[in-house]
PDB file of N, CA and C in Angstrom:
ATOM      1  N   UNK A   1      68.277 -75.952 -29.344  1.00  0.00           N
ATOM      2  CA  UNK A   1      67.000 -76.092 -29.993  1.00  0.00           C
ATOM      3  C   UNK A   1      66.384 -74.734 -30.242  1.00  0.00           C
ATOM      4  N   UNK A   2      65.823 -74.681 -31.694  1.00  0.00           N
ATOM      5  CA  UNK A   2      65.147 -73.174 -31.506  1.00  0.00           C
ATOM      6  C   UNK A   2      63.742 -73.735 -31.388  1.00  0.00           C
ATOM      7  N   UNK A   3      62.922 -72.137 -30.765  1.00  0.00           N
ATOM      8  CA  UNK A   3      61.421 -72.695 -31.110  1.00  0.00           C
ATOM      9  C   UNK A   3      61.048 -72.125 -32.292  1.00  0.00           C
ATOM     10  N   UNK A   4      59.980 -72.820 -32.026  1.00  0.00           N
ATOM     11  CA  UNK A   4      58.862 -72.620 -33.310  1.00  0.00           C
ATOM     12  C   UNK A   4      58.625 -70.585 -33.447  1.00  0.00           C
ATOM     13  N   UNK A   5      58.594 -70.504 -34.536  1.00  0.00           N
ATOM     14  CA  UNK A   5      57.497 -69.516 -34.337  1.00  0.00           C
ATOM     15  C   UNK A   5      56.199 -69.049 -33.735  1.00  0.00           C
ATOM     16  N   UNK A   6      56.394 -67.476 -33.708  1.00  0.00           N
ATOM     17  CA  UNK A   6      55.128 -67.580 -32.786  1.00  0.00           C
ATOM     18  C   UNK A   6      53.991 -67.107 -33.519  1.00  0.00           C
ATOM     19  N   UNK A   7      52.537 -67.923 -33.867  1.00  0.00           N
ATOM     20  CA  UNK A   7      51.700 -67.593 -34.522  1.00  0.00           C
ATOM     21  C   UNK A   7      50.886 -66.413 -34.191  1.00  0.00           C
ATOM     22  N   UNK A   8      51.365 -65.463 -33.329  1.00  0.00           N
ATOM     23  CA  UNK A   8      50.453 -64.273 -33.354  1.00  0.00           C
ATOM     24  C   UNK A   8      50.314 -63.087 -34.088  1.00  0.00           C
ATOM     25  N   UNK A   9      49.494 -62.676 -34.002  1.00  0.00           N
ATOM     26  CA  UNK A   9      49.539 -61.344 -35.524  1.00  0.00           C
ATOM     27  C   UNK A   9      50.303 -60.268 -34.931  1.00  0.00           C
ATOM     28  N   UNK A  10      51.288 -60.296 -36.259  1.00  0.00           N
ATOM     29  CA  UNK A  10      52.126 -58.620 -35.760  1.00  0.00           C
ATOM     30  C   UNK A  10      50.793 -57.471 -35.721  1.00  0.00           C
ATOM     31  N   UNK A  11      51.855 -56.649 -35.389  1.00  0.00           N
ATOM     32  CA  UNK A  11      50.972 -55.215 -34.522  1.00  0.00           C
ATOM     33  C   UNK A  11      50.858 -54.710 -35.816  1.00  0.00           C
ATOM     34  N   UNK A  12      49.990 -54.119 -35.761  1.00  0.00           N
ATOM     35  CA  UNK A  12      49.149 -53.388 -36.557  1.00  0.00           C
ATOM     36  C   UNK A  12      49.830 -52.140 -36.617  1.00  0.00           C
ATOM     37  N   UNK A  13      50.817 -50.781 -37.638  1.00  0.00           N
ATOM     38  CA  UNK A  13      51.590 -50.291 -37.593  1.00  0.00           C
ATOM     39  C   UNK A  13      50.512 -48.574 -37.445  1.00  0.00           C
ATOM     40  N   UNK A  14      50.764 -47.320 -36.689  1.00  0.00           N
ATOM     41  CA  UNK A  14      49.527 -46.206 -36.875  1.00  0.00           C
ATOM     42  C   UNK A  14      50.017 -45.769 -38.170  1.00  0.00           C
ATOM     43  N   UNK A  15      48.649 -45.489 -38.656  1.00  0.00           N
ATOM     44  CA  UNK A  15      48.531 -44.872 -39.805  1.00  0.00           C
ATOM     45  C   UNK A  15      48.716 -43.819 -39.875  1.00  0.00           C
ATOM     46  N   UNK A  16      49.114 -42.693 -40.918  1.00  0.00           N
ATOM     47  CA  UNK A  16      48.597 -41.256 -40.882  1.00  0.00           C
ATOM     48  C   UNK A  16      47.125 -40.730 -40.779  1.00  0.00           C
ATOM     49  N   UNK A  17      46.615 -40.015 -40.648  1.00  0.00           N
ATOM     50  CA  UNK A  17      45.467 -39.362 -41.285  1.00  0.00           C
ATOM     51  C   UNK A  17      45.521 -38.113 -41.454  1.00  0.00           C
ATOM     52  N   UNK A  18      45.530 -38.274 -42.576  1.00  0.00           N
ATOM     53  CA  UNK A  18      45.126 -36.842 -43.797  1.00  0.00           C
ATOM     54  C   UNK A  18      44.475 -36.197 -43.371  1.00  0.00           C
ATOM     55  N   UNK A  19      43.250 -36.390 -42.735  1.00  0.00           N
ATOM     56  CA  UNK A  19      41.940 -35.558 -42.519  1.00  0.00           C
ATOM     57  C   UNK A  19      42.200 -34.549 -41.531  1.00  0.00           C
ATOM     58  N   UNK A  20      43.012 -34.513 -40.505  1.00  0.00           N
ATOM     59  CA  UNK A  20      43.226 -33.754 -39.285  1.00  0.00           C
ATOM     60  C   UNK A  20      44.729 -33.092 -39.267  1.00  0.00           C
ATOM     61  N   UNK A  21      44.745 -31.736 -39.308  1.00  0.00           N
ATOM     62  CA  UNK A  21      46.149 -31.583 -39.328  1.00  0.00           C
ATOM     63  C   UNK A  21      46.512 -31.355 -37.556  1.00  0.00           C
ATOM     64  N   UNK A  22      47.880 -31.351 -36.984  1.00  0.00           N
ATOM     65  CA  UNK A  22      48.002 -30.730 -35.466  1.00  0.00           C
ATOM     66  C   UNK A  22      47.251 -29.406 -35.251  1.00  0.00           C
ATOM     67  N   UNK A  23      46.623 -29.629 -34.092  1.00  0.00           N
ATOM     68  CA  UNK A  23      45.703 -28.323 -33.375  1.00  0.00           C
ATOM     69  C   UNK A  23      46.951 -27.078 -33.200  1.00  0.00           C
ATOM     70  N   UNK A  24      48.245 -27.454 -33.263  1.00  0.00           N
ATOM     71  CA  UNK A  24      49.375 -26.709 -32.221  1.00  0.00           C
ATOM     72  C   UNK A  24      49.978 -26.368 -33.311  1.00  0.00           C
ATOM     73  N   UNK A  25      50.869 -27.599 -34.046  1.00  0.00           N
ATOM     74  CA  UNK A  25      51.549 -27.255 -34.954  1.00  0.00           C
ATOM     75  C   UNK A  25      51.232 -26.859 -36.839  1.00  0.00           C
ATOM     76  N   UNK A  26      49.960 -27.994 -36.876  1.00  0.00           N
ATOM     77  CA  UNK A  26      49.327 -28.022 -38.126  1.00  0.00           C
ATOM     78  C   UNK A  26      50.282 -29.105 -38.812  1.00  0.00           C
ATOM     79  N   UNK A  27      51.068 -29.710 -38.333  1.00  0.00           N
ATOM     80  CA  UNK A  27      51.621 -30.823 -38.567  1.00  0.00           C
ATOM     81  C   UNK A  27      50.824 -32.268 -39.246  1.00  0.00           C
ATOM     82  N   UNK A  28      51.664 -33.390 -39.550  1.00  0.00           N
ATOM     83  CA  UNK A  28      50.686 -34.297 -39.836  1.00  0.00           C
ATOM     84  C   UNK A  28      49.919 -35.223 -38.234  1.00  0.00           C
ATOM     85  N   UNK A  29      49.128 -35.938 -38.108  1.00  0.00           N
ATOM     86  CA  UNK A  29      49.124 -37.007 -37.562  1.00  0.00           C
ATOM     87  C   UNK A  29      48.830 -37.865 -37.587  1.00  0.00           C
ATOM     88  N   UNK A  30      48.481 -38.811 -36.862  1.00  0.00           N
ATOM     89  CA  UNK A  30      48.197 -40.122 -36.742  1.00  0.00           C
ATOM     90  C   UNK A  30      47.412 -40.712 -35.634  1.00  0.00           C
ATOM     91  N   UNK A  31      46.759 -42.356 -35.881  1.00  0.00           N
ATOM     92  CA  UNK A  31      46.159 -42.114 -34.801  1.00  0.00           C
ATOM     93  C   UNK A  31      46.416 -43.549 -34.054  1.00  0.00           C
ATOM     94  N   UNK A  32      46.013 -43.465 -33.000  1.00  0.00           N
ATOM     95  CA  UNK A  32      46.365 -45.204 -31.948  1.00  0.00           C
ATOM     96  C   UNK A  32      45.704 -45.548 -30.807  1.00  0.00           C
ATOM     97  N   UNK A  33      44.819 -45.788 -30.941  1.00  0.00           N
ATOM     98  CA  UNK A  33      43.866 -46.617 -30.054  1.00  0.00           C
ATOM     99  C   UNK A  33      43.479 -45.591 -29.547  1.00  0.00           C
ATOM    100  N   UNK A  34      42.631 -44.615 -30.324  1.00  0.00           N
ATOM    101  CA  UNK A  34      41.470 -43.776 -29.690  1.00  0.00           C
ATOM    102  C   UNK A  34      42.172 -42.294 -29.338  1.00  0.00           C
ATOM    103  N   UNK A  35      43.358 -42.068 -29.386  1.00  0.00           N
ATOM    104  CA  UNK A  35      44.406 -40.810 -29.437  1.00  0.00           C
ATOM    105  C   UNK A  35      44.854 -40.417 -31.118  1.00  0.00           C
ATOM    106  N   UNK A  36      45.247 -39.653 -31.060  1.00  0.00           N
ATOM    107  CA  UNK A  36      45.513 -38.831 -32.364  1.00  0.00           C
ATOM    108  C   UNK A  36      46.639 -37.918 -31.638  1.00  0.00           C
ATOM    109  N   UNK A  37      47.534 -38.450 -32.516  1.00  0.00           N
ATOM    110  CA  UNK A  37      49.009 -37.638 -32.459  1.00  0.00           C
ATOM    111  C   UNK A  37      50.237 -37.294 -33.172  1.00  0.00           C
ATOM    112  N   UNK A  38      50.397 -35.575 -33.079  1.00  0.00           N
ATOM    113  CA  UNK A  38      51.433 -35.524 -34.188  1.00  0.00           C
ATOM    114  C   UNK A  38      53.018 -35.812 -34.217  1.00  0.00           C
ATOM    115  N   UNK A  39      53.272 -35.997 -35.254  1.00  0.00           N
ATOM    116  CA  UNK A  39      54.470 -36.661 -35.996  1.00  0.00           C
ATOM    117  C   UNK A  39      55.431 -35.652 -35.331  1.00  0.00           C
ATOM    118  N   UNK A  40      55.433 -34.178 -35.377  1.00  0.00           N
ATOM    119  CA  UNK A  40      55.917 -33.041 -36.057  1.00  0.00           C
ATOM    120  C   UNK A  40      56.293 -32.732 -34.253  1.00  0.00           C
ATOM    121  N   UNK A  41      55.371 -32.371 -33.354  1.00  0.00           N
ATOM    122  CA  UNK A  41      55.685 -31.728 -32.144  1.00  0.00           C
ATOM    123  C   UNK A  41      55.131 -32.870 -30.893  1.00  0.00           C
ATOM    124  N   UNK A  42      54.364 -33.545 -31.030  1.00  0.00           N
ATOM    125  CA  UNK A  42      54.157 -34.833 -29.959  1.00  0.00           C
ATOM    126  C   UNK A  42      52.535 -34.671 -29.141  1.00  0.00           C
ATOM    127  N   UNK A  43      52.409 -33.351 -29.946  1.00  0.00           N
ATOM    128  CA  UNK A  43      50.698 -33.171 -29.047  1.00  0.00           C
ATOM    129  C   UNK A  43      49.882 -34.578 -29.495  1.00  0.00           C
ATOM    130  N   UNK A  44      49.342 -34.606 -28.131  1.00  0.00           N
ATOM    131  CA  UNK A  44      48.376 -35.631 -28.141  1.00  0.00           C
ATOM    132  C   UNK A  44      47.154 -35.166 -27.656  1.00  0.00           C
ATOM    133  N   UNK A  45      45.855 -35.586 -28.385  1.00  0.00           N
ATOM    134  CA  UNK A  45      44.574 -35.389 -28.553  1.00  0.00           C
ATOM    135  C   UNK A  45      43.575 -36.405 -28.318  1.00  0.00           C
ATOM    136  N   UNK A  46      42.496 -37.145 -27.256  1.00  0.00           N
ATOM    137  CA  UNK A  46      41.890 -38.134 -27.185  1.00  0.00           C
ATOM    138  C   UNK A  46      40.946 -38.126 -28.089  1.00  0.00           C
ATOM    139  N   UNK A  47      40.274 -39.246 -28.072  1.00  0.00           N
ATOM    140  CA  UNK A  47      38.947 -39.124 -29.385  1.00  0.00           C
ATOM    141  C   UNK A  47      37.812 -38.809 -28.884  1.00  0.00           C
ATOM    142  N   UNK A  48      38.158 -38.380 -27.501  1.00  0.00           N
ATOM    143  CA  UNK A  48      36.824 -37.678 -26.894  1.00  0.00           C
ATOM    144  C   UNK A  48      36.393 -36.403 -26.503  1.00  0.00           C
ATOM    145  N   UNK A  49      37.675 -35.905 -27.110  1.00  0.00           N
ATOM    146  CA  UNK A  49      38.284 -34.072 -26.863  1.00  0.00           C
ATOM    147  C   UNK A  49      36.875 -33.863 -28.310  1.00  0.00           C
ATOM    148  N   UNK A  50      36.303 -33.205 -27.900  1.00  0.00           N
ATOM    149  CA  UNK A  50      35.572 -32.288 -29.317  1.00  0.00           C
ATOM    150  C   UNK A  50      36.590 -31.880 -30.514  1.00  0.00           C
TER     151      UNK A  50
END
């Protein structure tokens, strides 16, 4: 027997944002639940860092 599908909403995929390049690399990034992080070298930045 298979089951049913499951009606929950897929995940929501991070976006880029344009607006901020990496502090380190100047790379692109992106952001995910309140962090901002680049593509390019892996720095991560909270949204509460100034």
């Amino acid at each position: 027997m298979r089951a049913a599908p499951s009606a929950a909403k897929p995940l929501k995929a991070a976006t880029p944002t344009a607006v901020d390049p990496c502090d380190v690399c100047g790379g692109p990034t992106y952001e995910r639940n309140c962090k901002v992080i680049c593509h390019r070298c892996g720095y991560t930045r909270d949204c509460s860092d100034p």
